[in-house]
C-alpha atoms as a PDB file:
ATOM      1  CA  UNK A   1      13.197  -3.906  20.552  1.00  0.00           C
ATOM      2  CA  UNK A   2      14.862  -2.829  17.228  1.00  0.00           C
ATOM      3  CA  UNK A   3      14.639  -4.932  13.766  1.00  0.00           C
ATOM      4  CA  UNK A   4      16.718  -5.545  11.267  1.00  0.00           C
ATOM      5  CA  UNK A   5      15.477  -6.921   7.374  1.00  0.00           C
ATOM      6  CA  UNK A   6      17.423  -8.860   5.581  1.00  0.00           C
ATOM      7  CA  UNK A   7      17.824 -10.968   2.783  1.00  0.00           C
ATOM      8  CA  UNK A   8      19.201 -14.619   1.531  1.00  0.00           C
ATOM      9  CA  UNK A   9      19.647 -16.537  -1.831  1.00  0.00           C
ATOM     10  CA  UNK A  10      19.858 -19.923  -1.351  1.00  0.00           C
ATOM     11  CA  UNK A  11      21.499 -21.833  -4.799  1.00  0.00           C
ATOM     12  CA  UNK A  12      20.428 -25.167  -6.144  1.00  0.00           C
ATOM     13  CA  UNK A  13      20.658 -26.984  -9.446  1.00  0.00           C
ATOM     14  CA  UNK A  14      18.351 -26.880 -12.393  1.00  0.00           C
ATOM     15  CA  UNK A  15      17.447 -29.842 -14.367  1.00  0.00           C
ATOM     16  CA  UNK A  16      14.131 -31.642 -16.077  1.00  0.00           C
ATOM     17  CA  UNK A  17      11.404 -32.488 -13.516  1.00  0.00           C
ATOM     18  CA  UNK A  18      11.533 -35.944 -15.124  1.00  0.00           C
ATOM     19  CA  UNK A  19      15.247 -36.528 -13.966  1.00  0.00           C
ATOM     20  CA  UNK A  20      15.407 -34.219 -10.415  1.00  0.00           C
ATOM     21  CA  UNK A  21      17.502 -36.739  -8.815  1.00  0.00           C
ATOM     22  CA  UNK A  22      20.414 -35.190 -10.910  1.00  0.00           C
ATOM     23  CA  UNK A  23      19.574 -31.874  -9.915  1.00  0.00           C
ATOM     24  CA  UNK A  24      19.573 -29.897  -6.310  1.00  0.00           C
ATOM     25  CA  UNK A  25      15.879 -28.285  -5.386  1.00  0.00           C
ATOM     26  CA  UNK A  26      16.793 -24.948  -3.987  1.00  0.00           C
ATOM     27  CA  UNK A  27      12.883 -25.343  -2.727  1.00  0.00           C
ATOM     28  CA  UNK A  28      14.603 -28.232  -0.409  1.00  0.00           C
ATOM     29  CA  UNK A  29      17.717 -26.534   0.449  1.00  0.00           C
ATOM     30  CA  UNK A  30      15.669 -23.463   1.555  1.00  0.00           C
ATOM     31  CA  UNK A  31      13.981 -25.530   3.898  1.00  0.00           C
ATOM     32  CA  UNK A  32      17.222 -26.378   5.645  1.00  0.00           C
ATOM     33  CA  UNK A  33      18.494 -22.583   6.118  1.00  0.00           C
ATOM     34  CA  UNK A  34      15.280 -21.617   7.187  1.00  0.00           C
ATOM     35  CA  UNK A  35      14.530 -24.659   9.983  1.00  0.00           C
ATOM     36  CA  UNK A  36      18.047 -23.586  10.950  1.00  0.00           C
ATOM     37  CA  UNK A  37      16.996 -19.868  10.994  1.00  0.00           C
ATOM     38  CA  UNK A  38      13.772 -20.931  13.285  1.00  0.00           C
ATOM     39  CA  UNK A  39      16.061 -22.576  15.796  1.00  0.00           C
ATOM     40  CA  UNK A  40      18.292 -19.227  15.902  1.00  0.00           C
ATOM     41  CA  UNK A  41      15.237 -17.683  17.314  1.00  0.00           C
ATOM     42  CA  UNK A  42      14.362 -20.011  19.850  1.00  0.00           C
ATOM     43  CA  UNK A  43      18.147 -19.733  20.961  1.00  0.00           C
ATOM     44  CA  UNK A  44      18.123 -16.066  20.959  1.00  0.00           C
ATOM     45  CA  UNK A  45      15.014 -15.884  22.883  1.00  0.00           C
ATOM     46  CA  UNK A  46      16.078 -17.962  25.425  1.00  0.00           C
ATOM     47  CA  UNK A  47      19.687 -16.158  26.152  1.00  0.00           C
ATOM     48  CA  UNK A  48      17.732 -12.688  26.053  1.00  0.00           C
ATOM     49  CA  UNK A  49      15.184 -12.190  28.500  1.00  0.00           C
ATOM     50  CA  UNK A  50      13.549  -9.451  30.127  1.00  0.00           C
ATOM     51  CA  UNK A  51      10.753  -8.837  32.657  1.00  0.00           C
ATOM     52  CA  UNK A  52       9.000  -6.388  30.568  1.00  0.00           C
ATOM     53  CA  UNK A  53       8.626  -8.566  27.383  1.00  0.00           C
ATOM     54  CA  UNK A  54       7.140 -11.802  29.880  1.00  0.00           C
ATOM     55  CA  UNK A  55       3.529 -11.910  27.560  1.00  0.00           C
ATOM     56  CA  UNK A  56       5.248 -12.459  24.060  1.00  0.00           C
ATOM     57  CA  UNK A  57       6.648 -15.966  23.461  1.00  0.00           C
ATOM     58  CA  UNK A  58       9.426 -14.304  21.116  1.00  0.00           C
ATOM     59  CA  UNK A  59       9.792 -10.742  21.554  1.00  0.00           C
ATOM     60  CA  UNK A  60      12.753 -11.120  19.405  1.00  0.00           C
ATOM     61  CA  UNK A  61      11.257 -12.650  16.477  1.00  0.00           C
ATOM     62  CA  UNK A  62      13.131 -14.556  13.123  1.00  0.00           C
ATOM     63  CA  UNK A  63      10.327 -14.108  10.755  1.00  0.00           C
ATOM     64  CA  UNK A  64      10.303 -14.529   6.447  1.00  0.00           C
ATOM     65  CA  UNK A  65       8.011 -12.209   4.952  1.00  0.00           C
ATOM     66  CA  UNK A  66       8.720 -13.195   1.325  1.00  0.00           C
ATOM     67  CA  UNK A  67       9.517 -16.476  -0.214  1.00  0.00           C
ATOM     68  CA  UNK A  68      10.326 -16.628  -4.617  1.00  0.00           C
ATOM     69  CA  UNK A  69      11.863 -19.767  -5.988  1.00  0.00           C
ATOM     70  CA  UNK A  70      11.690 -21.909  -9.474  1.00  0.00           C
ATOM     71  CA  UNK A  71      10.324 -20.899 -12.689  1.00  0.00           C
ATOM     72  CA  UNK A  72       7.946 -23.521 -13.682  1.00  0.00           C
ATOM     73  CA  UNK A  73       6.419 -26.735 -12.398  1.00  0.00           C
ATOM     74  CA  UNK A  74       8.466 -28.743 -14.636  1.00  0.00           C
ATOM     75  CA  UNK A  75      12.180 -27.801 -13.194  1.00  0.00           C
ATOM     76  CA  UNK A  76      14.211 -28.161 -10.011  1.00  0.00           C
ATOM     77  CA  UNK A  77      14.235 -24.878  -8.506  1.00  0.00           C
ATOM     78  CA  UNK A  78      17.503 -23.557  -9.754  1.00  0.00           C
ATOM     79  CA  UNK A  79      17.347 -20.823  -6.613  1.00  0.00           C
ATOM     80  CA  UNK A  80      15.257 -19.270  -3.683  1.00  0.00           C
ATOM     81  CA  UNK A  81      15.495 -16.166  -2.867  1.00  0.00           C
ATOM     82  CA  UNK A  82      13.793 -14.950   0.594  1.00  0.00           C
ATOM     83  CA  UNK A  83      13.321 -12.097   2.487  1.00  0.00           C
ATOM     84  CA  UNK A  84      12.754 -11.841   6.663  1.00  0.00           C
ATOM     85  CA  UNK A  85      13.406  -9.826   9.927  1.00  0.00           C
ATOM     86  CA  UNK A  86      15.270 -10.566  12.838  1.00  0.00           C
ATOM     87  CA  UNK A  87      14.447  -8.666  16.389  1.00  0.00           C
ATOM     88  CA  UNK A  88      17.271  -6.781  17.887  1.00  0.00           C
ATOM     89  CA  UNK A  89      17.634  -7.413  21.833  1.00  0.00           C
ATOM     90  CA  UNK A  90      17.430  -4.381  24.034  1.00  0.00           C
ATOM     91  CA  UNK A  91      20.836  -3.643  24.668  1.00  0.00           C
ATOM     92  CA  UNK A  92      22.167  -5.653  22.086  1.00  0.00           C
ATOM     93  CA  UNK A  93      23.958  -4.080  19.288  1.00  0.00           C
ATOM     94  CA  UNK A  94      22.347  -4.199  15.347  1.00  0.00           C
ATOM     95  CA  UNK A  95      26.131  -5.604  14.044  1.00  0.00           C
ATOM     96  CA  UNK A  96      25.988  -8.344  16.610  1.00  0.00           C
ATOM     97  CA  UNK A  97      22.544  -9.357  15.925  1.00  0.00           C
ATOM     98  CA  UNK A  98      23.854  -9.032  11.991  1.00  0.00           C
ATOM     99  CA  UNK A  99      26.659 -11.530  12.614  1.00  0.00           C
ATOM    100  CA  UNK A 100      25.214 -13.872  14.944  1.00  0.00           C
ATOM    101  CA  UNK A 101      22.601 -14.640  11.379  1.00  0.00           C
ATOM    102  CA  UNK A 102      25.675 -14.809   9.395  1.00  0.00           C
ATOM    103  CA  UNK A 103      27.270 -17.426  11.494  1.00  0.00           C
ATOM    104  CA  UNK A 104      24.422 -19.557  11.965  1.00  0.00           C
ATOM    105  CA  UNK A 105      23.741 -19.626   7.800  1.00  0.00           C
ATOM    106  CA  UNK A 106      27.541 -20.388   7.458  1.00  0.00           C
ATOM    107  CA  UNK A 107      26.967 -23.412  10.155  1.00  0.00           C
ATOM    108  CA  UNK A 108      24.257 -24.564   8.027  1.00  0.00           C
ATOM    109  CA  UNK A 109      26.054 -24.369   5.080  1.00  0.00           C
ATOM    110  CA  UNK A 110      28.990 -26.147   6.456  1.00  0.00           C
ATOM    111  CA  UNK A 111      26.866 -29.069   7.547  1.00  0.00           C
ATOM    112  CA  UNK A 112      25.472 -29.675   4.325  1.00  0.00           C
ATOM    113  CA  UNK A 113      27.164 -31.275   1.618  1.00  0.00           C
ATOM    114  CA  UNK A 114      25.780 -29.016  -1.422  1.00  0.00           C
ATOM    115  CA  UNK A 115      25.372 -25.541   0.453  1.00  0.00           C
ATOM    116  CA  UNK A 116      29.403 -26.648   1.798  1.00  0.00           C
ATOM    117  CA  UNK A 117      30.262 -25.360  -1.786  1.00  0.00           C
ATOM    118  CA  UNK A 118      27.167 -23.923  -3.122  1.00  0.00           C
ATOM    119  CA  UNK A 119      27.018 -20.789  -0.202  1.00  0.00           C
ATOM    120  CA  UNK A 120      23.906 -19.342   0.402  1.00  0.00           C
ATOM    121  CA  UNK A 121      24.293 -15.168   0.122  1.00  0.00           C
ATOM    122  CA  UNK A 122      23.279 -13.327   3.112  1.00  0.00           C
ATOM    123  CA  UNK A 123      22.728  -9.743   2.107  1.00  0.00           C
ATOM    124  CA  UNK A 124      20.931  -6.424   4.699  1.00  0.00           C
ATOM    125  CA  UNK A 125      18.746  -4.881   2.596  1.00  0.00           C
ATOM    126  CA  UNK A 126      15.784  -2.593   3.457  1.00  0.00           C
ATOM    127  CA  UNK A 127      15.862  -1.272   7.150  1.00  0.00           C
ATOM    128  CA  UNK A 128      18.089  -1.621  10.470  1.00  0.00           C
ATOM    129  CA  UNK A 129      16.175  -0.658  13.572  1.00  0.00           C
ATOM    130  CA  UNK A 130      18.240  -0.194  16.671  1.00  0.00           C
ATOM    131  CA  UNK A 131      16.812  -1.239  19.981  1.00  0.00           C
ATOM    132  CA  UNK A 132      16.057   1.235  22.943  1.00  0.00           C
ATOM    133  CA  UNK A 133      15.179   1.557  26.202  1.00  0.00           C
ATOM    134  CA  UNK A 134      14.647   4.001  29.472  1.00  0.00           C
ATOM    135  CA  UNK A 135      14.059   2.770  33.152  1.00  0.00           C
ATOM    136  CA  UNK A 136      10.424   1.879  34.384  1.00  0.00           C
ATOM    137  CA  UNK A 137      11.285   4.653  37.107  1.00  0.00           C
ATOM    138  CA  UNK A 138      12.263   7.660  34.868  1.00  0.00           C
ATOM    139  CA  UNK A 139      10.375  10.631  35.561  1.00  0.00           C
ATOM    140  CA  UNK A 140       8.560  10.988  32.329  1.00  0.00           C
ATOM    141  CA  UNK A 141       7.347   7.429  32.150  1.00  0.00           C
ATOM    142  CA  UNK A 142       5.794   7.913  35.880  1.00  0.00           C
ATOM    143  CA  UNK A 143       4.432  11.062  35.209  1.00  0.00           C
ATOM    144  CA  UNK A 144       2.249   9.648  32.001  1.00  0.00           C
ATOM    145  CA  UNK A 145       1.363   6.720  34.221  1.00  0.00           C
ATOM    146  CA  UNK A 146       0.534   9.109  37.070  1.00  0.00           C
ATOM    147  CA  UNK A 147      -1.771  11.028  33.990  1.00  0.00           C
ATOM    148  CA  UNK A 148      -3.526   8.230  32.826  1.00  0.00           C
ATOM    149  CA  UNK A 149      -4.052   6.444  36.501  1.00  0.00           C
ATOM    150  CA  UNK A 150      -5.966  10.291  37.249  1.00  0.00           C
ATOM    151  CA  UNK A 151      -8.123  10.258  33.734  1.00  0.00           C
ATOM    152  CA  UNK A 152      -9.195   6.673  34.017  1.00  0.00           C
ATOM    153  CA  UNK A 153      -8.808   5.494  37.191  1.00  0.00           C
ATOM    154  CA  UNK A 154      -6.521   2.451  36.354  1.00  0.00           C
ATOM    155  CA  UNK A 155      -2.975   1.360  36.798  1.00  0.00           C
ATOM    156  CA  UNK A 156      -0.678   2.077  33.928  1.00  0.00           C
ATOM    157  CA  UNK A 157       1.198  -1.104  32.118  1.00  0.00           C
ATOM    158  CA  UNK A 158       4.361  -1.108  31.712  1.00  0.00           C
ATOM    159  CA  UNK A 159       5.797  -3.508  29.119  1.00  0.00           C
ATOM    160  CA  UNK A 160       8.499  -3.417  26.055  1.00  0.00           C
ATOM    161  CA  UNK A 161       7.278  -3.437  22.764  1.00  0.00           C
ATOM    162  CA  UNK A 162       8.355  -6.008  20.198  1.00  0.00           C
ATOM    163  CA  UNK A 163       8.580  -3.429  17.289  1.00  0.00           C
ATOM    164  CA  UNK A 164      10.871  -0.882  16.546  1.00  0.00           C
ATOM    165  CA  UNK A 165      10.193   2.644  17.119  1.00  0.00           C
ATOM    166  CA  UNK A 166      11.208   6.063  16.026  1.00  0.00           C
ATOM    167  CA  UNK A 167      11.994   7.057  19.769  1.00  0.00           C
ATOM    168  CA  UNK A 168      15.321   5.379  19.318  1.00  0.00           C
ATOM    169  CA  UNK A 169      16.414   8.448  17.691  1.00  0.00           C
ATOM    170  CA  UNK A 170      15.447  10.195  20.159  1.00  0.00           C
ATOM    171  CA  UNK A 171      17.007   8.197  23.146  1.00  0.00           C
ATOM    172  CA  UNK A 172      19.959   6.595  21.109  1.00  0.00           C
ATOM    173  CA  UNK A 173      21.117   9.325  19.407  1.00  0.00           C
ATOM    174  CA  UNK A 174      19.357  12.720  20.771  1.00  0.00           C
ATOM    175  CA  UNK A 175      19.777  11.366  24.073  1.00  0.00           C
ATOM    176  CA  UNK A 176      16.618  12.546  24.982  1.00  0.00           C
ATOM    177  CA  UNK A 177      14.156  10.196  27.603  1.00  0.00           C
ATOM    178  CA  UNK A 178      11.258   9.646  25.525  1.00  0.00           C
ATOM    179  CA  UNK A 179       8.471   6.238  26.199  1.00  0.00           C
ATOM    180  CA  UNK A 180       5.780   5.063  23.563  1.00  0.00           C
ATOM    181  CA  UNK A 181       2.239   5.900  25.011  1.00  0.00           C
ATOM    182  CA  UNK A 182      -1.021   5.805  22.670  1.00  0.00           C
ATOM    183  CA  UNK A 183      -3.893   3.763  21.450  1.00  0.00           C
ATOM    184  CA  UNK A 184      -4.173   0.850  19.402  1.00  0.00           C
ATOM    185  CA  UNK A 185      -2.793  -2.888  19.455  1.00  0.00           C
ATOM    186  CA  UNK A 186      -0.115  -3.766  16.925  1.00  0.00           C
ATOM    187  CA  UNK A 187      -1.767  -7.293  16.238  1.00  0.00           C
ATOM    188  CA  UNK A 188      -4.496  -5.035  13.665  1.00  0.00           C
ATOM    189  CA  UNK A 189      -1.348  -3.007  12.539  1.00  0.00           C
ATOM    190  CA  UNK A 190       0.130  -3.738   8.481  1.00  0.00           C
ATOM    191  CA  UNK A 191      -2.896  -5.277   7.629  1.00  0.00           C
ATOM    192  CA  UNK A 192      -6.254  -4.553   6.108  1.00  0.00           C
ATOM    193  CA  UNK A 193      -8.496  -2.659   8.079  1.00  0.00           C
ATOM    194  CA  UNK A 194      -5.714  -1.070  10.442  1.00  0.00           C
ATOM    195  CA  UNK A 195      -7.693   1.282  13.120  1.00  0.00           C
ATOM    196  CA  UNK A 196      -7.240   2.701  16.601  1.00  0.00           C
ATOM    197  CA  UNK A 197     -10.247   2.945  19.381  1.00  0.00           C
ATOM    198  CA  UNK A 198     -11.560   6.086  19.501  1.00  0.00           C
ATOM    199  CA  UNK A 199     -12.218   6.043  23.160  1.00  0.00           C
ATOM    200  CA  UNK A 200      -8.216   4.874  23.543  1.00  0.00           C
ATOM    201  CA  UNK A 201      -7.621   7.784  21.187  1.00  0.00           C
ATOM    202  CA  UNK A 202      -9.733  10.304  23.552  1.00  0.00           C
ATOM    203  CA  UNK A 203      -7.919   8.797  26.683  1.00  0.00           C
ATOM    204  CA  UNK A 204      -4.479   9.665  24.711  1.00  0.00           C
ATOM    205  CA  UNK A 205      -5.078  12.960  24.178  1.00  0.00           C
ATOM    206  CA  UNK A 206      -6.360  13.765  27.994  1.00  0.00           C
ATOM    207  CA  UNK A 207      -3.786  11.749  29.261  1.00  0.00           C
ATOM    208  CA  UNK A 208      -1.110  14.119  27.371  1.00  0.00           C
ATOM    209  CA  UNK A 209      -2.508  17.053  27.733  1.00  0.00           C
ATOM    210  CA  UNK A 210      -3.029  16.164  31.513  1.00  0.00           C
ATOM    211  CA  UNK A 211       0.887  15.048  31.239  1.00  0.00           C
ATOM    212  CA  UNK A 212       2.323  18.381  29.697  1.00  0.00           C
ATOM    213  CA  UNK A 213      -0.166  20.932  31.802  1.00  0.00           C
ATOM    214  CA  UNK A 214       1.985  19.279  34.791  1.00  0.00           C
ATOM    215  CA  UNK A 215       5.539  19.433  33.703  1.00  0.00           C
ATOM    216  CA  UNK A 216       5.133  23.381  32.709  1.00  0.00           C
ATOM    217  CA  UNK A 217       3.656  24.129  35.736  1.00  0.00           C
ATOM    218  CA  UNK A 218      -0.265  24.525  35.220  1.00  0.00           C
ATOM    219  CA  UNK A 219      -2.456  25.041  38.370  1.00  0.00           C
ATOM    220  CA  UNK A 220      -5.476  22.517  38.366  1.00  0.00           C
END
């Protein structure tokens, strides 16, 4: 899957804790975009499905990574500005991911009497990820699976990954057939304490080595 950051300011109106009636808590309208923005992701992963991605509940995942509102206890939150990702489909291009956001903040917007003329700013900041993808079948993916099935003695997996990857240079642009094989689990991965198994490392490293003696040729 490829990924996409972006990032939204969502206005309100300032005024004396004492009196917030008279204002308009940008805390409160933030809540609105982003309970729309949580429903965009159940919709999208719904419409785009795909065998390989059957264990994740949203491969494509909406997510907000960073939320900074208000100035002090004592005031309506004048603004809130937050920062997410959204998961780019396989097969589905990075603009129409882009606008299919856009659209669904202008819906909210347009339903809602203070964000109708108070519009929330959708800017892409930070990264754009494309998605990619080769066939379960291609050569090079069976012959790492045929590798690793002779090292260990087990059947490959074969799943998509919900995170974007380098290789989509490679494929995308390079057009070059290139798969993701290696140790680790992404669930320990931009967080403290961020390892790899060693033995999953060692298996790596055999089951290359076994992969490229092949392809040039190498007698066992």
């Amino acid at each position: 899957a490829g990924a996409m950051s972006f990032r939204i300011t969502v206005p309100g109106k300032s005024v004396h804790a004492c009196v917030k009636d008279e204002g308009i808590s940008a805390i409160e309208k933030f809540i609105v975009v982003y309970n729309g923005l949580m429903e965009l992701e159940k919709e999208r992963n719904k419409r785009f499905t795909d065998p390989l991605y059957n264990r994740y509940t949203s491969p494509y995942a909406l997510s907000i990574g960073t939320v900074k509102g208000g100035v002090w206890p004592g005031t309506v939150a004048e603004s809130v500005v937050f920062e997410g990702r959204i998961g780019v489909a396989v097969g589905e291009a990075e603009g129409a991911a882009r606008r299919e956001l856009e659209l669904k903040v202008e819906a909210l917007a347009d339903a809602d009497p203070w964000l109708r003329e108070h519009r929330p700013k959708v800017e892409w900041v930070g990264y754009s990820f494309a998605s990619s993808m080769i066939p379960v079948d291609h050569p090079i993916v069976q012959e790492i699976g045929a590798a690793y099935r002779d090292i260990t003695g087990k059947e490959p997996v074969h799943e998509g990954m919900t995170y974007a990857s380098d290789v989509r240079h490679l494929i995308n642009v390079a057009e070059t057939p290139t798969t993701v094989f290696g140790p680790g689990d992404v669930r320990v991965a931009h967080g403290a304490n961020e390892y790899v198994p060693i033995d999953q490392l060692e298996i790596m490293v055999k089951t290359l080595a076994l992969t490229i003696m092949r392809f040039i040729g190498y007698e066992e």
